[in-house]
Protein backbone atom coordinates (compact mmCIF):
# COMPACT_ATOMS: atom_id res chain seq x y z
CA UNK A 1 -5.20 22.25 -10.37
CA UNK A 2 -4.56 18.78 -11.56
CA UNK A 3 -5.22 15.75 -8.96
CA UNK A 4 -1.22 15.75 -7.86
CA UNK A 5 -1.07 19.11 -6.56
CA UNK A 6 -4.31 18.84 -4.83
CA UNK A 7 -2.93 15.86 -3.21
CA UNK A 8 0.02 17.58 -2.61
CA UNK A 9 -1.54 21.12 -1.14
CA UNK A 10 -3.55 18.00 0.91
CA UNK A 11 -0.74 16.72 2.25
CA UNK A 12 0.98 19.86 3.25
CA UNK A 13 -2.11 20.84 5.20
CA UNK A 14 -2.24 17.30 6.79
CA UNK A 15 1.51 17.90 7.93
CA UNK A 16 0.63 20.92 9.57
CA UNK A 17 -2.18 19.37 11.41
CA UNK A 18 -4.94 19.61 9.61
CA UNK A 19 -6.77 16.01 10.15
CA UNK A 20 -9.70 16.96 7.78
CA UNK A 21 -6.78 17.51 5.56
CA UNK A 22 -5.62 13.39 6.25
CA UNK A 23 -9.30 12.68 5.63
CA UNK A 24 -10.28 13.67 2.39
CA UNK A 25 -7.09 12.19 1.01
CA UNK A 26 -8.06 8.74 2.85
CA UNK A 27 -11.92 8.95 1.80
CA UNK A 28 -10.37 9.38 -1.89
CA UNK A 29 -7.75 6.76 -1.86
CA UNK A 30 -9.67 3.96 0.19
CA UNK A 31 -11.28 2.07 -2.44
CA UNK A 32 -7.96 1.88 -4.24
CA UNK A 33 -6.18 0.97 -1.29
CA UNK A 34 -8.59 -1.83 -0.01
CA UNK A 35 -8.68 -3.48 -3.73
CA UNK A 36 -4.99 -3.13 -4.01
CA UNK A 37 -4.65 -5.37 -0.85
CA UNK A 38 -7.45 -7.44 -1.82
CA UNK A 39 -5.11 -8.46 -4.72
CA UNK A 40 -3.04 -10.87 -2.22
CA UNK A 41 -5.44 -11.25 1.00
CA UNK A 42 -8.33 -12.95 -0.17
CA UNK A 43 -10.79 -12.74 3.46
CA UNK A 44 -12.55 -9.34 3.43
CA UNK A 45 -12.37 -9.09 7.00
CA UNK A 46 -8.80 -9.29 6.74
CA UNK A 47 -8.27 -7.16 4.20
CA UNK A 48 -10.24 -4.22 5.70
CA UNK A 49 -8.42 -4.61 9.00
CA UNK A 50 -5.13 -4.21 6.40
CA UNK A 51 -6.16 -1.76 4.89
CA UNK A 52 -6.71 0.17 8.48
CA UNK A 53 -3.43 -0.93 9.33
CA UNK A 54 -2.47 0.67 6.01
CA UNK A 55 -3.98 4.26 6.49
CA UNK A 56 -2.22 4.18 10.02
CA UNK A 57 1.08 4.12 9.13
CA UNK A 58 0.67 6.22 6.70
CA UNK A 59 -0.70 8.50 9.16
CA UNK A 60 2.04 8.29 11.07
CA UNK A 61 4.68 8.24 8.67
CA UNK A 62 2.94 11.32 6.95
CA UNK A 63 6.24 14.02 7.97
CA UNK A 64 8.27 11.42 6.30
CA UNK A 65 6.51 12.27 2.59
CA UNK A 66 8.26 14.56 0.79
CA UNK A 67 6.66 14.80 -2.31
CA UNK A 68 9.16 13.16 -4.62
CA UNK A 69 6.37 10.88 -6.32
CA UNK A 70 2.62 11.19 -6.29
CA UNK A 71 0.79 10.65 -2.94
CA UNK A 72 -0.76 7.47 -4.42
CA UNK A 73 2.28 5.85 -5.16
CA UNK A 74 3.87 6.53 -2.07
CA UNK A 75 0.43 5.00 -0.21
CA UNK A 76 0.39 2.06 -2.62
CA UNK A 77 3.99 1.09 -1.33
CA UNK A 78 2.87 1.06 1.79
CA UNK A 79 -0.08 -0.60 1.25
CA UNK A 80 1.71 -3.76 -0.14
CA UNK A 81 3.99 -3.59 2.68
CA UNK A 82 1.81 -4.05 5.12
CA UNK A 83 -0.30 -6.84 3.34
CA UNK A 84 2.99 -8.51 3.25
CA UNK A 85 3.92 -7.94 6.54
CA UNK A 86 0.47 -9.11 7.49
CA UNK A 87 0.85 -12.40 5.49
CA UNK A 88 4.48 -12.98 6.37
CA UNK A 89 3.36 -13.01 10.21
CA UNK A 90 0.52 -15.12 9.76
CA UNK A 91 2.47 -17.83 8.20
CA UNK A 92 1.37 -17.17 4.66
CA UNK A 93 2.92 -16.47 1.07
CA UNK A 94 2.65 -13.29 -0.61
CA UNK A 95 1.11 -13.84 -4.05
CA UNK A 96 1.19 -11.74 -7.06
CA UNK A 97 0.83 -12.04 -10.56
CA UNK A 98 3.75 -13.25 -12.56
CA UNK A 99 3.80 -10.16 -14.48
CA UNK A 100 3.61 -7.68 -11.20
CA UNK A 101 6.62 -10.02 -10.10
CA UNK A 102 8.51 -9.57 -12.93
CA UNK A 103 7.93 -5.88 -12.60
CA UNK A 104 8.50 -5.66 -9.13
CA UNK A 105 11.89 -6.62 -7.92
CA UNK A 106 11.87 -4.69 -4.62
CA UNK A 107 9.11 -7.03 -3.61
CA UNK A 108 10.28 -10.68 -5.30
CA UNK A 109 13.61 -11.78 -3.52
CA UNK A 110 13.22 -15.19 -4.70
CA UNK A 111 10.14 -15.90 -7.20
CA UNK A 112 8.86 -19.07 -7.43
CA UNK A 113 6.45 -19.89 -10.54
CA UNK A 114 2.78 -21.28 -9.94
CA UNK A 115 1.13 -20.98 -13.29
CA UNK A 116 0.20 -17.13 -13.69
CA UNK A 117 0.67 -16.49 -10.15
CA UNK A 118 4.08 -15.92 -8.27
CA UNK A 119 4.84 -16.71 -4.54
CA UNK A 120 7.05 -14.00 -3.64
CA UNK A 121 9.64 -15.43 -1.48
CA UNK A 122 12.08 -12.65 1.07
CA UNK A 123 14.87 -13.03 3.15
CA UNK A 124 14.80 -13.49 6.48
């Protein structure tokens, strides 16, 4: 079994129930998840209370997964969402790289060039 399917047979369980299930896929993806976020929140308080956030919603949005990309991808979304939620209600810009924003148009309404680093701009 490669790491997708045990993801996968992971999340099924987790769907059912199964909170141990939620747990081992949370103790695996944490790390990950906190340094992704610590890409645009720069206060490590902050950005573990994020990354919380994070693992919540995905909690609760778990029957919404339906397996159409790997579990990581679909928990890195969310991850960025909230840290730009987070930033958008605290008054703040969400940063990225100028190469994640050219990447990334889903997140980059309106880029705005600062050297290598991007302030990612959205409608309100």
């Amino acid at each position: 079994m490669n790491d997708r399917q045990i993801d996968q047979v992971l999340v099924e369980r987790a769907q059912k129930g199964d909170h141990k299930a939620f747990e081992m896929l949370m103790s695996k993806y944490q790390r990950r998840l906190n340094r992704l976020i610590s890409r645009f929140i720069q206060d490590e308080h902050e950005v573990h209370d994020v990354t919380q956030e994070a693992m919540i919603r995905a909690y609760r949005a778990l029957a919404n997964f339906r397996g159409e990309s790997a579990f990581y991808t679909w928990l890195y979304r969310i991850g960025i969402n909230t840290a730009k939620n987070f930033l958008t209600t605290s008054g703040r810009q969400f940063f990225v790289s100028s190469e994640a924003a050219s990447n990334c148009q889903t997140i980059c309404v309106k880029p705005l060039r600062l050297g290598k680093w991007t302030a990612c701009l959205t409608k309100k």
